[in-house]
C-alpha atoms as a PDB file:
ATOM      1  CA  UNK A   1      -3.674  -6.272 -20.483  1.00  0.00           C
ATOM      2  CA  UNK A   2      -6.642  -6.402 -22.454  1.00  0.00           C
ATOM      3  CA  UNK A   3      -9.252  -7.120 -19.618  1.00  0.00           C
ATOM      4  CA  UNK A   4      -9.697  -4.871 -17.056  1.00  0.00           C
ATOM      5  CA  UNK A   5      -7.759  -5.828 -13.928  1.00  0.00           C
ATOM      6  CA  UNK A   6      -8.740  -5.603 -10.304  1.00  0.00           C
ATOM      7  CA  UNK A   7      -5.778  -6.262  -7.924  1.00  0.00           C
ATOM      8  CA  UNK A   8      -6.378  -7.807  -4.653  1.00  0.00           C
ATOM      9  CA  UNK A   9      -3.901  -7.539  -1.308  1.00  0.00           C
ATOM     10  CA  UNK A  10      -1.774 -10.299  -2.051  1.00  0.00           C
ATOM     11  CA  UNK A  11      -0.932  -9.527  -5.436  1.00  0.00           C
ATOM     12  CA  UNK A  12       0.537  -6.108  -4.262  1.00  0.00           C
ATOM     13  CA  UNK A  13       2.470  -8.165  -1.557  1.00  0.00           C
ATOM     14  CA  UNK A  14       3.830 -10.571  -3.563  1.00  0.00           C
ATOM     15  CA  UNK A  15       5.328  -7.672  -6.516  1.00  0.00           C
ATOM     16  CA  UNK A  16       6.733  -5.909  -2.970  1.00  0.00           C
ATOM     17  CA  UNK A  17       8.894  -9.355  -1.487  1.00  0.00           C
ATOM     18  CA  UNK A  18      10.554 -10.213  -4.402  1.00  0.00           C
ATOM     19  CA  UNK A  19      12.020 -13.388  -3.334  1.00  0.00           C
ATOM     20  CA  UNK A  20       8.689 -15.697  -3.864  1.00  0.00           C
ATOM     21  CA  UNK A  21       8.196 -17.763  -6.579  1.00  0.00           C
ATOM     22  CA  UNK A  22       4.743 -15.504  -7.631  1.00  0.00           C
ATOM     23  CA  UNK A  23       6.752 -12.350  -6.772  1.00  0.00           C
ATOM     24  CA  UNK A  24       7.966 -11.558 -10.751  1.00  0.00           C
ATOM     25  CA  UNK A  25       4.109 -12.455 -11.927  1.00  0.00           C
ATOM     26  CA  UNK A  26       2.650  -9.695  -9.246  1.00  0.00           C
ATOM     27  CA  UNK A  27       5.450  -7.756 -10.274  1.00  0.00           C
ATOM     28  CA  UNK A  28       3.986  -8.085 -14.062  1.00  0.00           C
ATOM     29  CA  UNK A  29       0.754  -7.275 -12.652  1.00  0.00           C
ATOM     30  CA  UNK A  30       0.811  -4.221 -11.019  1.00  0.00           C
ATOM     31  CA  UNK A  31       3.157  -2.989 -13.618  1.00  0.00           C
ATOM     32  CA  UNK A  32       0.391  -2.998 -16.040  1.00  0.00           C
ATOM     33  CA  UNK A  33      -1.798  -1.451 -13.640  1.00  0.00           C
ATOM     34  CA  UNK A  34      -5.356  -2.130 -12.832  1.00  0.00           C
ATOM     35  CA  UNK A  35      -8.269  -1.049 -10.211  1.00  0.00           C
ATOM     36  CA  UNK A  36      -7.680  -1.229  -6.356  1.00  0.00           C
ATOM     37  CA  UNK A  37      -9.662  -0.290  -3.629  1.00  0.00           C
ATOM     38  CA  UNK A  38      -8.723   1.926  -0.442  1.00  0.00           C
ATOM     39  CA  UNK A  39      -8.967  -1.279   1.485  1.00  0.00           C
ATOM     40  CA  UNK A  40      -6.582  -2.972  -0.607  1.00  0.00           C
ATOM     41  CA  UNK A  41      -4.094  -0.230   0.363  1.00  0.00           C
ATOM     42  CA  UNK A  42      -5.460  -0.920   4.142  1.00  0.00           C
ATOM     43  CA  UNK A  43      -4.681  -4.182   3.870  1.00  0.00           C
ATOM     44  CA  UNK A  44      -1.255  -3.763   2.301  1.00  0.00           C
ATOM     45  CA  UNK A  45      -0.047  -1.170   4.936  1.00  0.00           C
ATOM     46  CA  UNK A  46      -1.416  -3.526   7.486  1.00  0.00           C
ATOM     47  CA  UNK A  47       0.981  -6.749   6.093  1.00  0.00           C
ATOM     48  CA  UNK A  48       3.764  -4.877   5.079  1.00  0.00           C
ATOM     49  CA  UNK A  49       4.356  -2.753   8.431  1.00  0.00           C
ATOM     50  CA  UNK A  50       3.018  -6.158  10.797  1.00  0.00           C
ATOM     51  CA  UNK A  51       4.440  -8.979   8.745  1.00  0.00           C
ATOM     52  CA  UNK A  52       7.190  -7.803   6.545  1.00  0.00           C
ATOM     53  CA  UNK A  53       8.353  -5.184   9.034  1.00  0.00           C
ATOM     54  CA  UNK A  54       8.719  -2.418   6.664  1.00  0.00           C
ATOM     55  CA  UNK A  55       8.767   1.205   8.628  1.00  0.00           C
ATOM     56  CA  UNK A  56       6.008   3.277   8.373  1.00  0.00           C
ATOM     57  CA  UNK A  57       8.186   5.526   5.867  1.00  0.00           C
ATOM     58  CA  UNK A  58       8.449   2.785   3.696  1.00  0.00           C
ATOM     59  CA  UNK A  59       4.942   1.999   3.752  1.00  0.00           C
ATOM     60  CA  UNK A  60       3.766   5.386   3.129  1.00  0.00           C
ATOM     61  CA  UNK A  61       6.688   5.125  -0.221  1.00  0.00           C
ATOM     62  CA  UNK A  62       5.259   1.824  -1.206  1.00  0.00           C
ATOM     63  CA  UNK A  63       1.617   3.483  -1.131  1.00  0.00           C
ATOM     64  CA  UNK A  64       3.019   6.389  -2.827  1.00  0.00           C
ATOM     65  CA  UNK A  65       4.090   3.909  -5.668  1.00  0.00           C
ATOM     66  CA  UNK A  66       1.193   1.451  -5.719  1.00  0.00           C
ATOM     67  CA  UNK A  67      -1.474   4.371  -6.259  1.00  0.00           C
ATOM     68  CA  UNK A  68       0.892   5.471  -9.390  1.00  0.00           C
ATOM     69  CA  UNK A  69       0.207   2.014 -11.042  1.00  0.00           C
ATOM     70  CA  UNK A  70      -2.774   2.146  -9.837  1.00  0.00           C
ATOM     71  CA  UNK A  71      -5.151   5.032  -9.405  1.00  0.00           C
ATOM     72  CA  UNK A  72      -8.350   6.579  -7.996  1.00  0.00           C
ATOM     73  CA  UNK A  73      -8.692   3.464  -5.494  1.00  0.00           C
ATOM     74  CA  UNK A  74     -12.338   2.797  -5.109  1.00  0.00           C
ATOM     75  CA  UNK A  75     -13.335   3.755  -2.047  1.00  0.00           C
ATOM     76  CA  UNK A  76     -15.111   2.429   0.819  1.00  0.00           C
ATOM     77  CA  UNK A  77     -18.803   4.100   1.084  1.00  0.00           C
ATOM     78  CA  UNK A  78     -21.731   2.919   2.836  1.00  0.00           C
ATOM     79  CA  UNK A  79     -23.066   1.365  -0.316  1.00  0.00           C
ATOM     80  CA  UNK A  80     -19.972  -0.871  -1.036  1.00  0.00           C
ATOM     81  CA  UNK A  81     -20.365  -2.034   2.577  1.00  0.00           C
ATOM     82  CA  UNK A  82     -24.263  -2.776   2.039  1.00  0.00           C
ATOM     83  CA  UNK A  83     -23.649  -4.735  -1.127  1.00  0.00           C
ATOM     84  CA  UNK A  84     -20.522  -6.643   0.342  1.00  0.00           C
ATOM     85  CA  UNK A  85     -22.368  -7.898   3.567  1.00  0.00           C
ATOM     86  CA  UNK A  86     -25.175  -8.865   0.971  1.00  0.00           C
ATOM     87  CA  UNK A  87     -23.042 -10.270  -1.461  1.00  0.00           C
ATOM     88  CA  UNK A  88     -21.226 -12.177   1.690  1.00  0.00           C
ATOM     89  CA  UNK A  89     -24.785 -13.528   2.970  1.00  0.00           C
ATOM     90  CA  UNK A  90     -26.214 -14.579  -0.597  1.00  0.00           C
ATOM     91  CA  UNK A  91     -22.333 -16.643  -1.110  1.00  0.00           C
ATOM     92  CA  UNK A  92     -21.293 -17.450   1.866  1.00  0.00           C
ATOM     93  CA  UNK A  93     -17.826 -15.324   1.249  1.00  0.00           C
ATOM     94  CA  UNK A  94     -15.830 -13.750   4.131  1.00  0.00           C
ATOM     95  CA  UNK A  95     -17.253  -9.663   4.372  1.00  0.00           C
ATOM     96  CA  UNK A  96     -13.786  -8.394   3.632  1.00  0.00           C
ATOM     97  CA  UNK A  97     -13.241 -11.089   0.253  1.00  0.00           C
ATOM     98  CA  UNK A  98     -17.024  -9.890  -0.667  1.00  0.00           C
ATOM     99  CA  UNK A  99     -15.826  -6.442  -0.185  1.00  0.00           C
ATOM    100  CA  UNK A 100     -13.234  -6.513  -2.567  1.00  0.00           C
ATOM    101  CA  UNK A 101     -15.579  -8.637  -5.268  1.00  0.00           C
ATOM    102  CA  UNK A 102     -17.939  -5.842  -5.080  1.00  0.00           C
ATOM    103  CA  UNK A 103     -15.112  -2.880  -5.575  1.00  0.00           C
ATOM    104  CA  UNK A 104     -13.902  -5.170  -8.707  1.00  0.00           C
ATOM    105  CA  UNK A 105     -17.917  -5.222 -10.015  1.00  0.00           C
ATOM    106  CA  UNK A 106     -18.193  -1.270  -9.053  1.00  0.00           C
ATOM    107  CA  UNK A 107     -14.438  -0.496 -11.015  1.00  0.00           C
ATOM    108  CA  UNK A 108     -16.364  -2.114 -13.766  1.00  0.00           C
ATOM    109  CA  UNK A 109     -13.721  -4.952 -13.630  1.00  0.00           C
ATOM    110  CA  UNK A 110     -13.987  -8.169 -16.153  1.00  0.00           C
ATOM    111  CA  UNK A 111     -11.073  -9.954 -13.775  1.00  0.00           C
ATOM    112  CA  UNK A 112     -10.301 -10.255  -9.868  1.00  0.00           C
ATOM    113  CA  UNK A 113      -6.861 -11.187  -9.340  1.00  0.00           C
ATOM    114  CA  UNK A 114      -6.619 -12.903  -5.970  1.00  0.00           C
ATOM    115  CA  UNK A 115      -5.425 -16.113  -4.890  1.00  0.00           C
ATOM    116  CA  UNK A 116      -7.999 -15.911  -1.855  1.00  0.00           C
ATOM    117  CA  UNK A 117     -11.076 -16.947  -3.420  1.00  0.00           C
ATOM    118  CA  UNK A 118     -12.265 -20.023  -6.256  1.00  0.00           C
ATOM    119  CA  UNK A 119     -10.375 -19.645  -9.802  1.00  0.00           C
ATOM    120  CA  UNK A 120     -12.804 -19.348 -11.907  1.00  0.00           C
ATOM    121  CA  UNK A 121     -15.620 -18.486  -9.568  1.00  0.00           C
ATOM    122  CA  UNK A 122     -17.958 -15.472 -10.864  1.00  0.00           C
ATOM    123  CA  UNK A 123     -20.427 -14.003  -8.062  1.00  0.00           C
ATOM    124  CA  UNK A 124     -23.430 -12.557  -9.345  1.00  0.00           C
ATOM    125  CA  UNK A 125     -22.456  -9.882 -12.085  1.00  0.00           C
ATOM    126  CA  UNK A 126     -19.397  -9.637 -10.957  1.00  0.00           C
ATOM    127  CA  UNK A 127     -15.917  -9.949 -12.419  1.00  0.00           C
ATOM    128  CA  UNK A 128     -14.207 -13.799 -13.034  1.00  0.00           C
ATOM    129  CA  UNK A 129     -11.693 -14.938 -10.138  1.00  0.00           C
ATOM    130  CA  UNK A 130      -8.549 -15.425 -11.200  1.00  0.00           C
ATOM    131  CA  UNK A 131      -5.794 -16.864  -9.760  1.00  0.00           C
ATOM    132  CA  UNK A 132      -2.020 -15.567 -11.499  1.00  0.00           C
ATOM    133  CA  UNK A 133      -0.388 -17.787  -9.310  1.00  0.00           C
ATOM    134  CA  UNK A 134      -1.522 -21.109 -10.604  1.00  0.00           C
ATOM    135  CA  UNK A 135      -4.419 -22.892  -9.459  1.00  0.00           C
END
């Protein structure tokens, strides 16, 4: 990977289901690592333990394994929460999709991986939007 990769939610979902079409892309993706945030792993135990019905055991394994690939998640700090609910008003983003745009800017991230938000879009300095899944 030569840019430097943020992962959003649904990339770490699809590498963990294995039987969707994007599922072997994600997988490729998390393999080579990249940034994450702590609410990226909030999210993912959220999904995987409400919608996939994983234990919390499992979760806690699939945490475990996520923050190998990926590591020092940034966290969530009063400032990230300033700029995202700024960053949300200037673009007119969802707070938690403007929270996860400014972790990817504060990693220092050239890409977003995330099939939530515009391929291609770029907020302010922010890293591109990219969408691994097709467009």
């Amino acid at each position: 990977m030569s840019a430097k990769a943020f992962l959003d939610t649904n990339v770490l979902i699809y590498a963990l289901t294995g039987d969707d079409a994007r599922s072997a892309v994600a997988e490729r993706l998390l393999l080579q690592g990249g940034r994450i945030s702590v609410q990226v792993l909030n999210e993912f135990a959220s999904v995987a333990h409400r919608k996939l019905g994983m234990s919390w055991p499992e979760v806690i394994e699939a945490l475990t394994q996520i923050q190998a690939l990926c590591p020092d998640p940034i966290p969530i700090d009063v400032q990230l929460h300033e700029a995202g609910v700024a960053l949300a008003a200037r673009h007119g983003l969802s707070l938690y999709d403007a929270l996860i745009v400014t972790a990817a800017a504060r990693a220092r991230c050239d890409v977003l991986y995330s099939e939530d938000m515009q391929d291609g879009r770029r907020f302010d300095a922010g890293p591109r939007i990219e969408n691994p899944f097709g467009v």
